[in-house]
C-alpha atoms as a PDB file:
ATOM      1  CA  UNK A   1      75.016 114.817 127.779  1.00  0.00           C
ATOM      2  CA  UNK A   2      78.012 115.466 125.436  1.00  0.00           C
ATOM      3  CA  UNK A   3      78.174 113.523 122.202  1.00  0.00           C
ATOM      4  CA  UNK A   4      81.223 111.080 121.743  1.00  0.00           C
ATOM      5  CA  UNK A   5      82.665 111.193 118.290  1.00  0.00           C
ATOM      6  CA  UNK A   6      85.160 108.710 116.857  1.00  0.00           C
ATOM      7  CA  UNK A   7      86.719 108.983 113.794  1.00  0.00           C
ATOM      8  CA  UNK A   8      86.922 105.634 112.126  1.00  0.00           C
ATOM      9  CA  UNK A   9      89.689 105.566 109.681  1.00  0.00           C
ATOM     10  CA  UNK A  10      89.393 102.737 107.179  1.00  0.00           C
ATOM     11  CA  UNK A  11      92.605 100.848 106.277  1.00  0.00           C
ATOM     12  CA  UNK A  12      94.856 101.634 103.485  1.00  0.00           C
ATOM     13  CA  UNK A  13      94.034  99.571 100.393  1.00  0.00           C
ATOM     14  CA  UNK A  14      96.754  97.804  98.094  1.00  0.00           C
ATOM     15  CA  UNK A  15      96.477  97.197  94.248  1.00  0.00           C
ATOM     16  CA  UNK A  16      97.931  93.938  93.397  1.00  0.00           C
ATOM     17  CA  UNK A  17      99.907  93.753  89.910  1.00  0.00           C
ATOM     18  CA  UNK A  18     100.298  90.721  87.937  1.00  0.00           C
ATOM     19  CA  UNK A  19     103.582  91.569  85.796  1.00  0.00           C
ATOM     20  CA  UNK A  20     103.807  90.038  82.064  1.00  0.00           C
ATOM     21  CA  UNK A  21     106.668  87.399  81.387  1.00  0.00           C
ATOM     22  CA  UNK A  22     107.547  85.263  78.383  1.00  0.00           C
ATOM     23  CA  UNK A  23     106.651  82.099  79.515  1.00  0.00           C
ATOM     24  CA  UNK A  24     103.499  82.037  81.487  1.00  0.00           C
ATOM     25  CA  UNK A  25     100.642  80.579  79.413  1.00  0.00           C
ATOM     26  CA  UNK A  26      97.706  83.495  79.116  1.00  0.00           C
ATOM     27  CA  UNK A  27      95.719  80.433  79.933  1.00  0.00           C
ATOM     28  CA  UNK A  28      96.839  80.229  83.181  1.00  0.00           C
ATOM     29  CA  UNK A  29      96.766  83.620  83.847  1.00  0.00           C
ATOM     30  CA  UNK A  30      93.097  83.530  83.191  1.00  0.00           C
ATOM     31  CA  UNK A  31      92.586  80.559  85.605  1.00  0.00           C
ATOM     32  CA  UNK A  32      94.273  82.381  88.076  1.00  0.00           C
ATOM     33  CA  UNK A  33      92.468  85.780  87.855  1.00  0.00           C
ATOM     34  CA  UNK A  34      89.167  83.576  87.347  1.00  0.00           C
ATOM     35  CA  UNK A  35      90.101  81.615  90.436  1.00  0.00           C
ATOM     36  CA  UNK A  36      92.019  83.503  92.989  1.00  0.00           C
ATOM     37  CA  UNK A  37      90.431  87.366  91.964  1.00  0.00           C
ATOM     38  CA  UNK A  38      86.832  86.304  91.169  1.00  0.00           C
ATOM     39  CA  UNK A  39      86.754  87.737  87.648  1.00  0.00           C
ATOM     40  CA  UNK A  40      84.748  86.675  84.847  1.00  0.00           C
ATOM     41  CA  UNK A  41      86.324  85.120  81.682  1.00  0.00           C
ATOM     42  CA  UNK A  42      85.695  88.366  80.275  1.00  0.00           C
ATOM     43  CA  UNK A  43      87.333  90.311  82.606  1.00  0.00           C
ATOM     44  CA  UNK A  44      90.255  88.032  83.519  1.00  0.00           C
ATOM     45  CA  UNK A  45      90.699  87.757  79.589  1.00  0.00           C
ATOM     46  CA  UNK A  46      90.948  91.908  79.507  1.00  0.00           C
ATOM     47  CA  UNK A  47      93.648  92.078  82.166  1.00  0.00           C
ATOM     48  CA  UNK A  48      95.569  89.330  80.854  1.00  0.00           C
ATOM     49  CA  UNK A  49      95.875  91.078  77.586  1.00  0.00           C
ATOM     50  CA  UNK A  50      96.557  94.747  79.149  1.00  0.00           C
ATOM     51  CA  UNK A  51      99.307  93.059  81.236  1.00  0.00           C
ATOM     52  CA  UNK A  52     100.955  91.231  78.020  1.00  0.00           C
ATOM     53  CA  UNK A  53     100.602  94.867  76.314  1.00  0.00           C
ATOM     54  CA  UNK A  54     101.700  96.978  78.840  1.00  0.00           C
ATOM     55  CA  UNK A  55     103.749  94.733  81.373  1.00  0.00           C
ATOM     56  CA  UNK A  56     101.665  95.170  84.224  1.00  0.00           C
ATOM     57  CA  UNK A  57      97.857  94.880  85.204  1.00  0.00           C
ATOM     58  CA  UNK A  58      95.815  95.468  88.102  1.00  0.00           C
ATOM     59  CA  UNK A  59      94.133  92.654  89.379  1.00  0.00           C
ATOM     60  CA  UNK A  60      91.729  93.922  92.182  1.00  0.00           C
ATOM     61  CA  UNK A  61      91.878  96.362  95.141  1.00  0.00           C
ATOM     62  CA  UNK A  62      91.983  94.605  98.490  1.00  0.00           C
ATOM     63  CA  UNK A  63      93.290  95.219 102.600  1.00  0.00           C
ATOM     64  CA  UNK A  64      96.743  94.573 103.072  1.00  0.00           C
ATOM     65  CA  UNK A  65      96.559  91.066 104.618  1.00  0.00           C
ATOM     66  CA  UNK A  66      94.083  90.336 101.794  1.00  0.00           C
ATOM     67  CA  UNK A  67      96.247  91.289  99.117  1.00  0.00           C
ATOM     68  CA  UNK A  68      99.107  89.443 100.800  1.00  0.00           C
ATOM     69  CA  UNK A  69      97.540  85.969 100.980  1.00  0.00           C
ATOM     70  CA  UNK A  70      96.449  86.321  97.122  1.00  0.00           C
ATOM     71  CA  UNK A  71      99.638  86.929  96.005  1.00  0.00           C
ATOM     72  CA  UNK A  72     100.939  84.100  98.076  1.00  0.00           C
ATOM     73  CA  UNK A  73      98.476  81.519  96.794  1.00  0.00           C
ATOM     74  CA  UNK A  74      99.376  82.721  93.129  1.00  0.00           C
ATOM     75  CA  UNK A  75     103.039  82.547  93.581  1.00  0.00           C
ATOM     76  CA  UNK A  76     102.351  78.887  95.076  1.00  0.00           C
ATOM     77  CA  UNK A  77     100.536  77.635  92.093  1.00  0.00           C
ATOM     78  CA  UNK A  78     102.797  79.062  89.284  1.00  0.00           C
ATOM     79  CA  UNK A  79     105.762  77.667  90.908  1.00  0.00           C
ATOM     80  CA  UNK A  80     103.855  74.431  91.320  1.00  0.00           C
ATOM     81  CA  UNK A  81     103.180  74.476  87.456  1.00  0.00           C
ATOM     82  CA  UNK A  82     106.844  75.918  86.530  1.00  0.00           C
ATOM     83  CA  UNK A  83     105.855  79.168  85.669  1.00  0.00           C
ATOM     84  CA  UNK A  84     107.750  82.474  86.916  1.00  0.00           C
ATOM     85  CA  UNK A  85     104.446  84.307  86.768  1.00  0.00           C
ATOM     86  CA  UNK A  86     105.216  87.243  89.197  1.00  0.00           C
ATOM     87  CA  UNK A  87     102.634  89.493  91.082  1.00  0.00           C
ATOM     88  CA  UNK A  88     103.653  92.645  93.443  1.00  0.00           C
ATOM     89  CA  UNK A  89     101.559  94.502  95.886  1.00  0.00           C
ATOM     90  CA  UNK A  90     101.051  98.679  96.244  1.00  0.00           C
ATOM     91  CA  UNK A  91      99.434 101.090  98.194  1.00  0.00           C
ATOM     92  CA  UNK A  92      96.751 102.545  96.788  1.00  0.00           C
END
């Protein structure tokens, strides 16, 4: 009996960034990494700051689809509340 092998190869993985503007509220950036990424106020409160530092942060690691949808919802509610916040997705 020969032994079947298949080699599973996992998807590629995307970083999503949230990119720093003038005129979202860091409160609502921490809602929305709270909310949408599953952070903890501590952690959504660290990223918020490194993006507002640096211009970008990484909000979590996720499939492509994944990444996708959580961008969209974001988008959604910041236009909803008049905010520009913007968020862009890379591989990995």
């Amino acid at each position: 009996m020969s032994e079947v092998r298949d080699d599973v190869t996992e998807p590629p993985l995307y970083q999503v960034l949230i990119h720093n503007d003038d005129y979202t509220p860091k409160a609502f950036v921490i809602e929305i990494l709270m909310k949408v990424f599953n952070k903890s106020m501590d952690e959504a409160t660290g990223i918020m700051w490194h993006t507002h530092e640096n211009g970008t942060g990484r909000c979590g690691v996720y499939p492509l689809e994944v990444a996708e949808t959580k961008v969209n919802m974001v988008t959604e509610a910041a236009r909803d509340s008049g905010f520009p916040l913007r968020l862009t997705i890379e591989e990995e």
